[in-house]
C-alpha atoms as a PDB file:
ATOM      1  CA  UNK A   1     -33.889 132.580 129.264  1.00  0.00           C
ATOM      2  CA  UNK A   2     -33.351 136.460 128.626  1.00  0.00           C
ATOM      3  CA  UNK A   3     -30.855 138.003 125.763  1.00  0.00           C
ATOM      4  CA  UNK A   4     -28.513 138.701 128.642  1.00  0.00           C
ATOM      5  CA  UNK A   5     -28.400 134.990 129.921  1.00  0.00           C
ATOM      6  CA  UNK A   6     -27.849 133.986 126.299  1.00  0.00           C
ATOM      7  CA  UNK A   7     -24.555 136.356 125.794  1.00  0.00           C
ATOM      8  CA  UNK A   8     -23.599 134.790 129.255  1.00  0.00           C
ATOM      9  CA  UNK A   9     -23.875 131.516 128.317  1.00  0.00           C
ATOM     10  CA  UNK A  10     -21.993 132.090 125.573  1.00  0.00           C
ATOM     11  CA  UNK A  11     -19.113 134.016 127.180  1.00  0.00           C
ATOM     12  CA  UNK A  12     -19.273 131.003 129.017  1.00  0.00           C
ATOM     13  CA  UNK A  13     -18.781 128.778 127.030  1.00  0.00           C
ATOM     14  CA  UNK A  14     -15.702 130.126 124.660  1.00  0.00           C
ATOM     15  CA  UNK A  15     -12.360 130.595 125.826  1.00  0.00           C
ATOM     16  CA  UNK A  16     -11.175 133.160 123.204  1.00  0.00           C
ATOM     17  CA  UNK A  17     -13.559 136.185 122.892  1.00  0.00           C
ATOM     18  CA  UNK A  18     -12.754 138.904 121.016  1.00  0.00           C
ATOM     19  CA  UNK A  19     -14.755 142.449 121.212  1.00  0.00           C
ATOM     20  CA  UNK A  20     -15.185 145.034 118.410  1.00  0.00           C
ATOM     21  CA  UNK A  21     -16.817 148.407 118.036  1.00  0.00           C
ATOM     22  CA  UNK A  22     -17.334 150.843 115.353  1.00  0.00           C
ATOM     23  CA  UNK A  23     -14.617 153.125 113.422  1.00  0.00           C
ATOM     24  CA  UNK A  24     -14.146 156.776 114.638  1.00  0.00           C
ATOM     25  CA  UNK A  25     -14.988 155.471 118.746  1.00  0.00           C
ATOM     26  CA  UNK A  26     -16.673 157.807 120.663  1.00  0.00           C
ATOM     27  CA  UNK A  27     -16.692 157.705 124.428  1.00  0.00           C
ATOM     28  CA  UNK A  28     -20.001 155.100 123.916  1.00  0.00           C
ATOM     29  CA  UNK A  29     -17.959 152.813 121.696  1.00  0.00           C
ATOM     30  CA  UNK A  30     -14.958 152.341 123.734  1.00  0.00           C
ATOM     31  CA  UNK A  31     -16.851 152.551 127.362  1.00  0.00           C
ATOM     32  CA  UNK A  32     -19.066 149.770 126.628  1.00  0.00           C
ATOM     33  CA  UNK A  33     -16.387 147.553 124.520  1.00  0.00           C
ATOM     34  CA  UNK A  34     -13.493 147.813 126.921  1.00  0.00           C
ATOM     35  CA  UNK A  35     -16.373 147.803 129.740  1.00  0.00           C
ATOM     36  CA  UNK A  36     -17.590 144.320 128.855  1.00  0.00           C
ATOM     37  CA  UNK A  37     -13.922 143.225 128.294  1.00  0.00           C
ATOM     38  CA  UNK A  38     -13.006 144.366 131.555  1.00  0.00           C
ATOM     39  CA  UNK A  39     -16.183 142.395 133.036  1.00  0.00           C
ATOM     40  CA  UNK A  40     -15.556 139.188 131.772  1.00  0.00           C
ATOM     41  CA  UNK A  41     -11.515 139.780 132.401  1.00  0.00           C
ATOM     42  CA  UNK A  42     -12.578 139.987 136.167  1.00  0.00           C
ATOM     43  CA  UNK A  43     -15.209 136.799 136.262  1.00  0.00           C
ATOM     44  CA  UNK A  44     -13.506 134.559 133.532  1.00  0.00           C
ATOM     45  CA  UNK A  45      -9.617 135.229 134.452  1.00  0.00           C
ATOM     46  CA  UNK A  46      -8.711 132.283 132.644  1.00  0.00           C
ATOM     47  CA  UNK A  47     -10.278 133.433 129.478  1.00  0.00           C
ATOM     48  CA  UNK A  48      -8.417 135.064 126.628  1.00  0.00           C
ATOM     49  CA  UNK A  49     -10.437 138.237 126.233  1.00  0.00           C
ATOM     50  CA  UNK A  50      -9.199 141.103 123.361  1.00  0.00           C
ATOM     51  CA  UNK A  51     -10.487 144.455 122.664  1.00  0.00           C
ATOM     52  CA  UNK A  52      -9.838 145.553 119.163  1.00  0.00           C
ATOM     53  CA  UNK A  53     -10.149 148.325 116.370  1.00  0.00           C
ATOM     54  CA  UNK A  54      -8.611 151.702 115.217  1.00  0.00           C
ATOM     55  CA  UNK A  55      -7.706 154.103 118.273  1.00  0.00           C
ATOM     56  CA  UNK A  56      -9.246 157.458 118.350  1.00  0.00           C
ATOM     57  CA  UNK A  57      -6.573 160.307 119.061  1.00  0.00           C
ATOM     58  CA  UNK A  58      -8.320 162.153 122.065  1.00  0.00           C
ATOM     59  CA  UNK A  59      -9.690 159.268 123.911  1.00  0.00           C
ATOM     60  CA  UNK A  60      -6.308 157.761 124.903  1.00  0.00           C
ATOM     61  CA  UNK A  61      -7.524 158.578 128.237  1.00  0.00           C
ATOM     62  CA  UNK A  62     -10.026 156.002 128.384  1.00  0.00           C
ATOM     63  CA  UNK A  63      -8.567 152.973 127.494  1.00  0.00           C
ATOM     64  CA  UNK A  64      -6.310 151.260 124.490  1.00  0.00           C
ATOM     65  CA  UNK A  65      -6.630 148.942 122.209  1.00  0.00           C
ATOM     66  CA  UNK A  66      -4.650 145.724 121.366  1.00  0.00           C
ATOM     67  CA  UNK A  67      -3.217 144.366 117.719  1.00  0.00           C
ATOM     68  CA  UNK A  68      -4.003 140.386 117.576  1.00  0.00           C
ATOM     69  CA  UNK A  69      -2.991 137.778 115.271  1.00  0.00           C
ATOM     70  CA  UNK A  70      -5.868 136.072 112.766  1.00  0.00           C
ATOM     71  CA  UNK A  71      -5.484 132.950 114.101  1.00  0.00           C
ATOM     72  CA  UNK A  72      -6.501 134.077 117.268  1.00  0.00           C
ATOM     73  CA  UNK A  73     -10.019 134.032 115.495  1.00  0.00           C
ATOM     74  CA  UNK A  74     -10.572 130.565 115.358  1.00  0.00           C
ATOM     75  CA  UNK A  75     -13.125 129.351 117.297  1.00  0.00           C
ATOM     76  CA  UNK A  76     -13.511 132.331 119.039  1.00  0.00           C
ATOM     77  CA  UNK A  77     -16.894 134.020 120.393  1.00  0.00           C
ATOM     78  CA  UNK A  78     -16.636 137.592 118.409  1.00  0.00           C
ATOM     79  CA  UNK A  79     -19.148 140.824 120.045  1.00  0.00           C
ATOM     80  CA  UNK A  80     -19.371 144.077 118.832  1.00  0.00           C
ATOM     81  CA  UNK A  81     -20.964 146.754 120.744  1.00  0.00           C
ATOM     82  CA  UNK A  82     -22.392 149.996 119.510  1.00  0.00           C
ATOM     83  CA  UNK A  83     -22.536 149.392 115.675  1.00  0.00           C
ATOM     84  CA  UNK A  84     -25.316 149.566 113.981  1.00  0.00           C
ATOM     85  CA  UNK A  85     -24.187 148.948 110.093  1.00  0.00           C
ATOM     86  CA  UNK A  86     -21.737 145.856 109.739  1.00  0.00           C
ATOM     87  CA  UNK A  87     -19.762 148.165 106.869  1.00  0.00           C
ATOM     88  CA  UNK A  88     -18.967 150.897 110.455  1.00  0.00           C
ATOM     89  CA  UNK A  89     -17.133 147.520 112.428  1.00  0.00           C
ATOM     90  CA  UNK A  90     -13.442 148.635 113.392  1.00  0.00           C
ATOM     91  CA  UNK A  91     -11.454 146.132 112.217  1.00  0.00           C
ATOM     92  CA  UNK A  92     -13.386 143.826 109.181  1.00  0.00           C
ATOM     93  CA  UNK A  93     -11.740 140.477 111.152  1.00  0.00           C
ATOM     94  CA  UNK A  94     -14.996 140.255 112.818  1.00  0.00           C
ATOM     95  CA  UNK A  95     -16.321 137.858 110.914  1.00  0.00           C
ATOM     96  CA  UNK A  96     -13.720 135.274 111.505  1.00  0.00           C
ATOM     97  CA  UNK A  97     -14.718 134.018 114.724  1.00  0.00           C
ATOM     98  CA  UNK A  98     -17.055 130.522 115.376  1.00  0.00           C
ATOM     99  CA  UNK A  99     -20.207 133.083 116.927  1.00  0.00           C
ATOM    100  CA  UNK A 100     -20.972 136.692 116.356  1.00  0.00           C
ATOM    101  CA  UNK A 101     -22.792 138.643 118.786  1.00  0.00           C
ATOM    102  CA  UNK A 102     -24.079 142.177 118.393  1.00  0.00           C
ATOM    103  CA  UNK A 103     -25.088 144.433 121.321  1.00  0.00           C
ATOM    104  CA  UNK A 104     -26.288 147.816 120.432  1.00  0.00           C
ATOM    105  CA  UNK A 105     -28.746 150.885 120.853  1.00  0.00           C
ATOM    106  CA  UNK A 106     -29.411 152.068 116.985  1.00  0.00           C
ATOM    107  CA  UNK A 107     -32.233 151.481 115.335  1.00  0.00           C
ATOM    108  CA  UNK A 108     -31.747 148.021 114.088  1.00  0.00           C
ATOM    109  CA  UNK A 109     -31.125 148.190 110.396  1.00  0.00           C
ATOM    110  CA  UNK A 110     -28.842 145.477 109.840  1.00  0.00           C
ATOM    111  CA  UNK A 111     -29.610 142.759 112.019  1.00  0.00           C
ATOM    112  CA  UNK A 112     -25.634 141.176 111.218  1.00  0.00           C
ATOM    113  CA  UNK A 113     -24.849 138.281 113.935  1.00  0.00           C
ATOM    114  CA  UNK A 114     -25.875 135.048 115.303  1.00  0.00           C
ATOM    115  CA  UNK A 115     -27.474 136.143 118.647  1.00  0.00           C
ATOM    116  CA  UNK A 116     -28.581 140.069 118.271  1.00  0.00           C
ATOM    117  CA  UNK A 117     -29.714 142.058 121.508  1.00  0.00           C
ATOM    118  CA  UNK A 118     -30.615 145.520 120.386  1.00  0.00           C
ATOM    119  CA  UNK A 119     -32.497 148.204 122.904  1.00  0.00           C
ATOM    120  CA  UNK A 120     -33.324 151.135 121.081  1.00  0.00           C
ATOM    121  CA  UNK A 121     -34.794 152.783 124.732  1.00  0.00           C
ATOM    122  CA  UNK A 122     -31.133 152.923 126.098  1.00  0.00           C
ATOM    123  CA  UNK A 123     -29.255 155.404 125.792  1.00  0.00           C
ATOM    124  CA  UNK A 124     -25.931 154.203 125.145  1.00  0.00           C
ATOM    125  CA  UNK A 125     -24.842 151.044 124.873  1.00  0.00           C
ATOM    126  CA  UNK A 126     -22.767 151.370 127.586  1.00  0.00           C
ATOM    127  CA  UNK A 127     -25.901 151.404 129.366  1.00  0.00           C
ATOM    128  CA  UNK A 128     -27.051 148.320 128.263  1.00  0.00           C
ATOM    129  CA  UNK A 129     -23.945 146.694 129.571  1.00  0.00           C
ATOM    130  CA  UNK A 130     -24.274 147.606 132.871  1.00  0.00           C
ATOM    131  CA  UNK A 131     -27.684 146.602 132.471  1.00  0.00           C
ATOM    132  CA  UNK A 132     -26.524 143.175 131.819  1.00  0.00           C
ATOM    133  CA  UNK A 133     -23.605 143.589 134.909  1.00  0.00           C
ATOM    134  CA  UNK A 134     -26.484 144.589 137.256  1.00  0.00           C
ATOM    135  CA  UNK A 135     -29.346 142.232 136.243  1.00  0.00           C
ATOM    136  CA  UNK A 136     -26.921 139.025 136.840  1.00  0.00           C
ATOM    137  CA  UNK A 137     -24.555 140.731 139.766  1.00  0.00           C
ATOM    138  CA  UNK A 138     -25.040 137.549 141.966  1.00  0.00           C
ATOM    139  CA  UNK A 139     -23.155 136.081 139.536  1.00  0.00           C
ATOM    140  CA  UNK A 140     -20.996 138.802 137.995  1.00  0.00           C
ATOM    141  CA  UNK A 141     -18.220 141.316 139.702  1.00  0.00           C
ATOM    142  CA  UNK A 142     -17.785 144.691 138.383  1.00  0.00           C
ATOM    143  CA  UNK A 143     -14.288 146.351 139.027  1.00  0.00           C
ATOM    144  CA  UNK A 144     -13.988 150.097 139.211  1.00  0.00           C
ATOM    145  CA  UNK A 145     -11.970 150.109 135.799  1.00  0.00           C
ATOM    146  CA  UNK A 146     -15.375 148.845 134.324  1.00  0.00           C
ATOM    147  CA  UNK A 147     -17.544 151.215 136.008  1.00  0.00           C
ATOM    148  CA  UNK A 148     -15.443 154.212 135.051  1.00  0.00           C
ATOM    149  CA  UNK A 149     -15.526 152.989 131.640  1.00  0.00           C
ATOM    150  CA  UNK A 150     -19.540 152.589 131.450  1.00  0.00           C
ATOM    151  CA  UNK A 151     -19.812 155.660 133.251  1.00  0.00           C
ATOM    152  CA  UNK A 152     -17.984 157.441 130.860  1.00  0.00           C
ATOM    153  CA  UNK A 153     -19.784 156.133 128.065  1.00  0.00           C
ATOM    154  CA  UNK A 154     -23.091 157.332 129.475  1.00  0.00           C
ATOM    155  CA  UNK A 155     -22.228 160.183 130.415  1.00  0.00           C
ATOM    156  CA  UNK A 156     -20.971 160.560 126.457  1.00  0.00           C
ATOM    157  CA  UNK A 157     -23.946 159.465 124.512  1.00  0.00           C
ATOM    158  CA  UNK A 158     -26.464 161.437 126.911  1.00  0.00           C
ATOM    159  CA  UNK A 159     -24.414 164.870 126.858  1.00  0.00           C
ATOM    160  CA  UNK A 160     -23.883 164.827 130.747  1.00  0.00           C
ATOM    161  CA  UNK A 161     -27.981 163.490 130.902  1.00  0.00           C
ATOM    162  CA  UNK A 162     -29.239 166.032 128.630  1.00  0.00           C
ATOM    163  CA  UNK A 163     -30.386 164.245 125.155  1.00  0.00           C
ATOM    164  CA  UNK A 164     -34.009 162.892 125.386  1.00  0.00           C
ATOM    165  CA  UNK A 165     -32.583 159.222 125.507  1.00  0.00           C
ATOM    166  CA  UNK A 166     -32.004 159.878 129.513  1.00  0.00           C
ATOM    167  CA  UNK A 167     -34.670 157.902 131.299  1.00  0.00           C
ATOM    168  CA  UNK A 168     -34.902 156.918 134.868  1.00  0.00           C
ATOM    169  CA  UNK A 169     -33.061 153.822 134.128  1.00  0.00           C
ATOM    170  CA  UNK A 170     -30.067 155.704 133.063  1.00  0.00           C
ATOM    171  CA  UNK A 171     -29.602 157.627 136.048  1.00  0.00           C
ATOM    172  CA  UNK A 172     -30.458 154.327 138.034  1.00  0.00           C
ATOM    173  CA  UNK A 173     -27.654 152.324 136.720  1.00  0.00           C
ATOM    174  CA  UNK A 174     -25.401 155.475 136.571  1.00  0.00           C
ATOM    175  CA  UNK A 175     -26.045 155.691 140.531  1.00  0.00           C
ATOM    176  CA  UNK A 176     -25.111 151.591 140.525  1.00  0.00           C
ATOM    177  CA  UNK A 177     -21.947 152.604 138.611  1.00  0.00           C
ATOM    178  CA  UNK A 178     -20.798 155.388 141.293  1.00  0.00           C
ATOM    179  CA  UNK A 179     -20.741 153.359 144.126  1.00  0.00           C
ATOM    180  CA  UNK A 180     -17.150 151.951 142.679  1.00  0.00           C
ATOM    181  CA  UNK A 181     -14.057 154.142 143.380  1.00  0.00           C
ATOM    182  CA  UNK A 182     -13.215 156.051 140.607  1.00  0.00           C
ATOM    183  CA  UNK A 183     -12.559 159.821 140.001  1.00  0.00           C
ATOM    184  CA  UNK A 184     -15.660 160.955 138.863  1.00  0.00           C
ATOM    185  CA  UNK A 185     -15.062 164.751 138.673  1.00  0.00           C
ATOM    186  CA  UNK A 186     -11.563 163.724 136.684  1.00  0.00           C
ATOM    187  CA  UNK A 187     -13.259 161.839 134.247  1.00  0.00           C
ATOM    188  CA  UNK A 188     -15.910 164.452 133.604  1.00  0.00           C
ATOM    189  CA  UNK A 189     -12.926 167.172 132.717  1.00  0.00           C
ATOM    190  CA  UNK A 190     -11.463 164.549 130.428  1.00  0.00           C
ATOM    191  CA  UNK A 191     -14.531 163.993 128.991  1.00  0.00           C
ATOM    192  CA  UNK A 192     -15.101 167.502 127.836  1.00  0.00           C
ATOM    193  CA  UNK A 193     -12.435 169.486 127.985  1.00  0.00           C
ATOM    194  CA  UNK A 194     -11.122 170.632 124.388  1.00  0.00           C
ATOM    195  CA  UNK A 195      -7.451 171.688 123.061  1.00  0.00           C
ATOM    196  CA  UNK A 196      -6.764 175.183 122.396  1.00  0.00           C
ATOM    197  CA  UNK A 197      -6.806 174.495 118.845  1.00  0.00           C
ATOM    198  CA  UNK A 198     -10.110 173.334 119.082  1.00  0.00           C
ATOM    199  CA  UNK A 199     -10.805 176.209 121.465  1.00  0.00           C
ATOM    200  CA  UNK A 200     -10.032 178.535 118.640  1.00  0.00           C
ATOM    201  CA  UNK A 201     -12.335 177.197 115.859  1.00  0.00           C
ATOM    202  CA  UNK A 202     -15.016 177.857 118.208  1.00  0.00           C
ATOM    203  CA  UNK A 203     -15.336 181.293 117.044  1.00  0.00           C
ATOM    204  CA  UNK A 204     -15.421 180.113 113.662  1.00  0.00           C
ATOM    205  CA  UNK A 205     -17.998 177.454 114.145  1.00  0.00           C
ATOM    206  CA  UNK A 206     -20.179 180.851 115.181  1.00  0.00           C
ATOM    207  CA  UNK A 207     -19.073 182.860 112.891  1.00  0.00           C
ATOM    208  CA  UNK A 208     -19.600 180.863 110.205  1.00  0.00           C
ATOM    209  CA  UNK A 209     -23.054 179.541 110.604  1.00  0.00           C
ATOM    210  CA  UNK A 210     -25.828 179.456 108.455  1.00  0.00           C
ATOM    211  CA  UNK A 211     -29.589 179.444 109.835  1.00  0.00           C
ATOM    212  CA  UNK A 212     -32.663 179.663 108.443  1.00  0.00           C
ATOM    213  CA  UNK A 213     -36.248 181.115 109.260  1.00  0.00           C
ATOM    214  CA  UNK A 214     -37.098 177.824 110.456  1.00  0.00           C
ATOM    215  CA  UNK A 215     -33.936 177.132 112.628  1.00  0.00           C
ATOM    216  CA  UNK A 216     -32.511 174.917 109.871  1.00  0.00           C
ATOM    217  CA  UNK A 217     -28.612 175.503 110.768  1.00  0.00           C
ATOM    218  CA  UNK A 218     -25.545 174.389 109.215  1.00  0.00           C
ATOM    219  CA  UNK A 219     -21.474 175.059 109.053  1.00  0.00           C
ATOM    220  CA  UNK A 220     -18.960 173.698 106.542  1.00  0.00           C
ATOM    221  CA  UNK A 221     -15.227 173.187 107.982  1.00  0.00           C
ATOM    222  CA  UNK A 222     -12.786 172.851 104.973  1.00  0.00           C
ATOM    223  CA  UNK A 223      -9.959 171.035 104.688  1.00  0.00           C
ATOM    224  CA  UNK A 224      -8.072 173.929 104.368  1.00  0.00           C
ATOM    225  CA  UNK A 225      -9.313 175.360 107.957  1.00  0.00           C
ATOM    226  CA  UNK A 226      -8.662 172.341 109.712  1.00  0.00           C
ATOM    227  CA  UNK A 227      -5.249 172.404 108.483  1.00  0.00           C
ATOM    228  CA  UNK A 228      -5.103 175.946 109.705  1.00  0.00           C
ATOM    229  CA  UNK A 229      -6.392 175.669 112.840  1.00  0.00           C
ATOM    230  CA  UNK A 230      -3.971 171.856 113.073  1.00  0.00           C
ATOM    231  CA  UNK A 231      -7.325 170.214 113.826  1.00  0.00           C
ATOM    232  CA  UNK A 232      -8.255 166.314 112.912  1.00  0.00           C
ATOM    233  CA  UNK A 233     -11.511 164.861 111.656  1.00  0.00           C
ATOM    234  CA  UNK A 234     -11.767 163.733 114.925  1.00  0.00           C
ATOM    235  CA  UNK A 235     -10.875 166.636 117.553  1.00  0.00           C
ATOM    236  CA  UNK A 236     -14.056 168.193 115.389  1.00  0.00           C
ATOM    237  CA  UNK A 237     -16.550 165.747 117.385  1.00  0.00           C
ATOM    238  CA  UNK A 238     -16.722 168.670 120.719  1.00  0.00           C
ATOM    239  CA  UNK A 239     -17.864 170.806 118.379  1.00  0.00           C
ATOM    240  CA  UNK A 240     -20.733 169.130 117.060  1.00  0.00           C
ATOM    241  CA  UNK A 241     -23.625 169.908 119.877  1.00  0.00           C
ATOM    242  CA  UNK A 242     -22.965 173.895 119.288  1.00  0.00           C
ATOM    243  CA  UNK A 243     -25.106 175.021 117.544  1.00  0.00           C
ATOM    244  CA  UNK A 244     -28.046 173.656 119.543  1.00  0.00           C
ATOM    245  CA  UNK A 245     -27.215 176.004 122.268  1.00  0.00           C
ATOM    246  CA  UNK A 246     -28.594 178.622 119.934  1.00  0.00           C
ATOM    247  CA  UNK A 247     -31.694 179.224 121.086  1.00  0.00           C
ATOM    248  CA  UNK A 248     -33.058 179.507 117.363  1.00  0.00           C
ATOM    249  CA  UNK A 249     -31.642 176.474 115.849  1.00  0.00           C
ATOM    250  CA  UNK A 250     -34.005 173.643 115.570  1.00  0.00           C
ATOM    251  CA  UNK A 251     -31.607 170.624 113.357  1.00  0.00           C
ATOM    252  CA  UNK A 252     -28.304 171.376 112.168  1.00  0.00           C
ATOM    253  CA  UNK A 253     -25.704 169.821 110.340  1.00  0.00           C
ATOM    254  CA  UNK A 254     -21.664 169.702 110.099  1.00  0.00           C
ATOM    255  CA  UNK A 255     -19.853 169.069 107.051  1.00  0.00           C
ATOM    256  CA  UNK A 256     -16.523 168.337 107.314  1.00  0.00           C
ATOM    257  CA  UNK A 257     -14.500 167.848 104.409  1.00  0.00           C
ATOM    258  CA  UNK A 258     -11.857 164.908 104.481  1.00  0.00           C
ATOM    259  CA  UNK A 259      -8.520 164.624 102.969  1.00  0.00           C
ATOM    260  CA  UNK A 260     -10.031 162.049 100.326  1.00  0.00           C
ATOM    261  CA  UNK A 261     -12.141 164.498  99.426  1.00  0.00           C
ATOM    262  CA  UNK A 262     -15.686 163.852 100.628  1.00  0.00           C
ATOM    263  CA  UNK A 263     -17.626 165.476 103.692  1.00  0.00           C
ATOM    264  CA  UNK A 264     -18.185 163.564 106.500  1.00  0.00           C
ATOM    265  CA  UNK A 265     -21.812 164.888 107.770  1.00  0.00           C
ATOM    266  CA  UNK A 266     -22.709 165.044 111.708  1.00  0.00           C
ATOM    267  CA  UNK A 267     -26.889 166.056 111.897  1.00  0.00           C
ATOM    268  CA  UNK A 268     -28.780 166.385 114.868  1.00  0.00           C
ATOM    269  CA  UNK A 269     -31.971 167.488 115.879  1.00  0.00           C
ATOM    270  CA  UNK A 270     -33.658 168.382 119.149  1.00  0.00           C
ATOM    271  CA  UNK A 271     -36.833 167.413 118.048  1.00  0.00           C
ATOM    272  CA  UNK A 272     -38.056 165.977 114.744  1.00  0.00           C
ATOM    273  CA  UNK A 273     -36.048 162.659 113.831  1.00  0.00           C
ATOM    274  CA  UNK A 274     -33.033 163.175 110.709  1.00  0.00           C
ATOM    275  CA  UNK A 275     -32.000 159.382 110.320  1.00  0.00           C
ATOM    276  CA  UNK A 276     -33.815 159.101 107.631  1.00  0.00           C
ATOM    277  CA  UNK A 277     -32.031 161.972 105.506  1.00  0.00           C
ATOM    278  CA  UNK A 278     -28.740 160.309 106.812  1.00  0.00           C
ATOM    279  CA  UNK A 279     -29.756 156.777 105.794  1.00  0.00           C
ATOM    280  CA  UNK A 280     -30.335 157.790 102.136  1.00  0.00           C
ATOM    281  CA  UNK A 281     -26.794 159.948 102.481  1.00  0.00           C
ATOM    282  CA  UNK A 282     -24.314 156.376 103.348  1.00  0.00           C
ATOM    283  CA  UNK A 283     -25.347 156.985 106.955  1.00  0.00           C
ATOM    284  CA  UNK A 284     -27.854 156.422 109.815  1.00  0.00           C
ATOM    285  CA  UNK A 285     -28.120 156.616 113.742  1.00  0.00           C
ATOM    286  CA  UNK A 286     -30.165 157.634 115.983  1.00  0.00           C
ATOM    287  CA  UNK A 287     -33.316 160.031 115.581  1.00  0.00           C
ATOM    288  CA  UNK A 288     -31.792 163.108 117.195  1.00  0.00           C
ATOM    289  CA  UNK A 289     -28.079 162.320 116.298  1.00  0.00           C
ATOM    290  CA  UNK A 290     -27.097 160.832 113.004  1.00  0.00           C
ATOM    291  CA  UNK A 291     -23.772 160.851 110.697  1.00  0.00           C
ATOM    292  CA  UNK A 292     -23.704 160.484 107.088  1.00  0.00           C
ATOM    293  CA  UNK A 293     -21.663 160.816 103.926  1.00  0.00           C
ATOM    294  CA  UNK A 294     -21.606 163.285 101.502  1.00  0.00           C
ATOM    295  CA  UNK A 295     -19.201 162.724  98.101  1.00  0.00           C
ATOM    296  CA  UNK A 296     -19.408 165.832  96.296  1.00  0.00           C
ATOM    297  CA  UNK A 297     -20.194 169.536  97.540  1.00  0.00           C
ATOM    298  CA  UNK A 298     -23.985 169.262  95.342  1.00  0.00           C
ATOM    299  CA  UNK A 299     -24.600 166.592  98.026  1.00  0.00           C
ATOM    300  CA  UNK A 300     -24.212 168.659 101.146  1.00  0.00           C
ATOM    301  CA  UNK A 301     -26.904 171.180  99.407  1.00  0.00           C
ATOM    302  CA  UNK A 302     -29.029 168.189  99.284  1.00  0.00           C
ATOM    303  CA  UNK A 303     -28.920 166.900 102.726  1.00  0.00           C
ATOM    304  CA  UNK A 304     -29.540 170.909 103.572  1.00  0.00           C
ATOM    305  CA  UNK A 305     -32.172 171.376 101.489  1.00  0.00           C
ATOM    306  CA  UNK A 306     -33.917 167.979 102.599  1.00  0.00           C
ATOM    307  CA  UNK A 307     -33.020 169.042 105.984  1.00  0.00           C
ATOM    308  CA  UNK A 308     -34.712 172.370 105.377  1.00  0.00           C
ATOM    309  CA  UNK A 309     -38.307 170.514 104.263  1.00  0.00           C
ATOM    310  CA  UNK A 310     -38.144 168.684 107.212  1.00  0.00           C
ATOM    311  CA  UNK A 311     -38.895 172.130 108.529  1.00  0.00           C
ATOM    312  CA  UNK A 312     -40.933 173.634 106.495  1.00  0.00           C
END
């Protein structure tokens, strides 16, 4: 039997199941939560199927979330999707239910769950769910809702198919996902389009950054700039990948101070893996694209500075 016949089995067999992904969702997160929800809505209508965690302003457009009651936990089948670290789970109620399942694409450092199918080849974990839609699709439906929702989330964790993780499976099951009605070329604006306050820090993104000899780049945002420019933590996520269109810039990193005082850290890297700088900063990811933590302004100089013998 193969990982995805076990999660089916065990969708089958629980009436309650309850779906989580990680804090601060990202098209990825939500696409392959709500995706799976939406699967198992449309084979298993008379299940009792929830989709759950802190929304995201800015991805209202994709789908919402719902507020349950505790007891609706009891012996329930719990999965979360696209979290790596158990501490990053959107709502900490996950580990209330009778069987925990994790599905995700991160390097597997914390192995949390009681079935665990982790593909570190794919490139989103909306991926792997249509993976496991299209290997069993004699015996599962897709909807368009679901499509558009995995769609979206590959299209988010690949940067419209450009990252490295793109592989000939991706496009493959992207084509599969297509061939359901849904407003591709809509969904594509939504996905990228920015406000104009965002628009405006642009400039100051460029203005603002630091390189080195080696391509080492990196830009603080302030508190006091976001507030300036009326931007959130999380409208700040468009304007992580530019600095890699500089032709120059190698790895770079985003610090962006939060109103409890501490930086949250976005890295990537087009070439030489940074995970391991973010793991030792309260962080992790993926090779090319990682997120950590930094608590006082000394430890941003670190990360740049370890960043910077990476490079060297």
């Amino acid at each position: 039997m193969t990982i995805q016949q076990e999660i089916l089995a065990k969708i089958k067999a629980y009436d309650t199941i309850i779906i989580h992904r990680h804090m601060r969702p990202d098209p990825d997160a939500i696409g392959s939560q709500v995706g799976l929800a939406e699967i198992i809505r449309a084979n298993f209508p008379e299940k009792k199927v929830y989709q759950v965690g802190k929304s995201t302003e800015g991805l209202e457009f994709l789908a919402s979330m719902q507020t349950i009651e505790d007891q609706l936990y009891q012996g329930s089948l719990v999965i979360v999707t696209d979290t790596a670290n158990s501490p990053r789970i959107s709502d900490d109620r996950y580990h209330l239910g009778d069987f925990l399942i994790k599905i995700d694409h991160h390097p597997n450092d914390e192995p949390y769950g009681d079935l665990v199918w982790v593909d570190t080849k794919a490139s989103s974990c909306s991926e792997m769910i249509a993976q496991f839609w299209y290997e069993q699709k004699e015996e599962l439906v897709l909807t368009s809702q679901a499509a558009r929702l995995l769609y979206a989330g590959i299209v988010g964790d690949t940067g419209r198919f450009l990252y490295p993780a793109t592989s000939s499976q991706t496009l493959f099951l992207a084509s599969q996902l297509l061939q359901y009605p849904f407003e591709m070329a809509k969904l594509n604006r939504q996905l990228s389009q920015i406000s104009y306050a965002v628009s405006q820090l642009v400039g100051y993104v460029y203005q603002h950054l630091t390189i080195d000899e080696n391509g080492v780049a990196n830009v603080y945002l302030p508190l006091a700039i976001l507030n300036e420019y009326q931007v959130t933590d999380a409208m700040t996520a468009s304007l992580v990948p530019l600095p890699g269109e500089i032709d120059c810039v190698q790895t770079w990193a985003l610090f962006v101070e939060q109103p409890e005082g501490y930086y949250r850290v976005r890295l990537r890297s087009k070439e030489r893996p940074i995970n391991e700088i973010a793991k030792r900063h309260h962080g992790g990811g993926h090779p090319l694209a990682s997120g950590a933590n930094a608590y006082s302004l000394e430890e941003t100089k670190e990360i740049y500075q370890e960043m910077q013998a990476l490079f060297s």
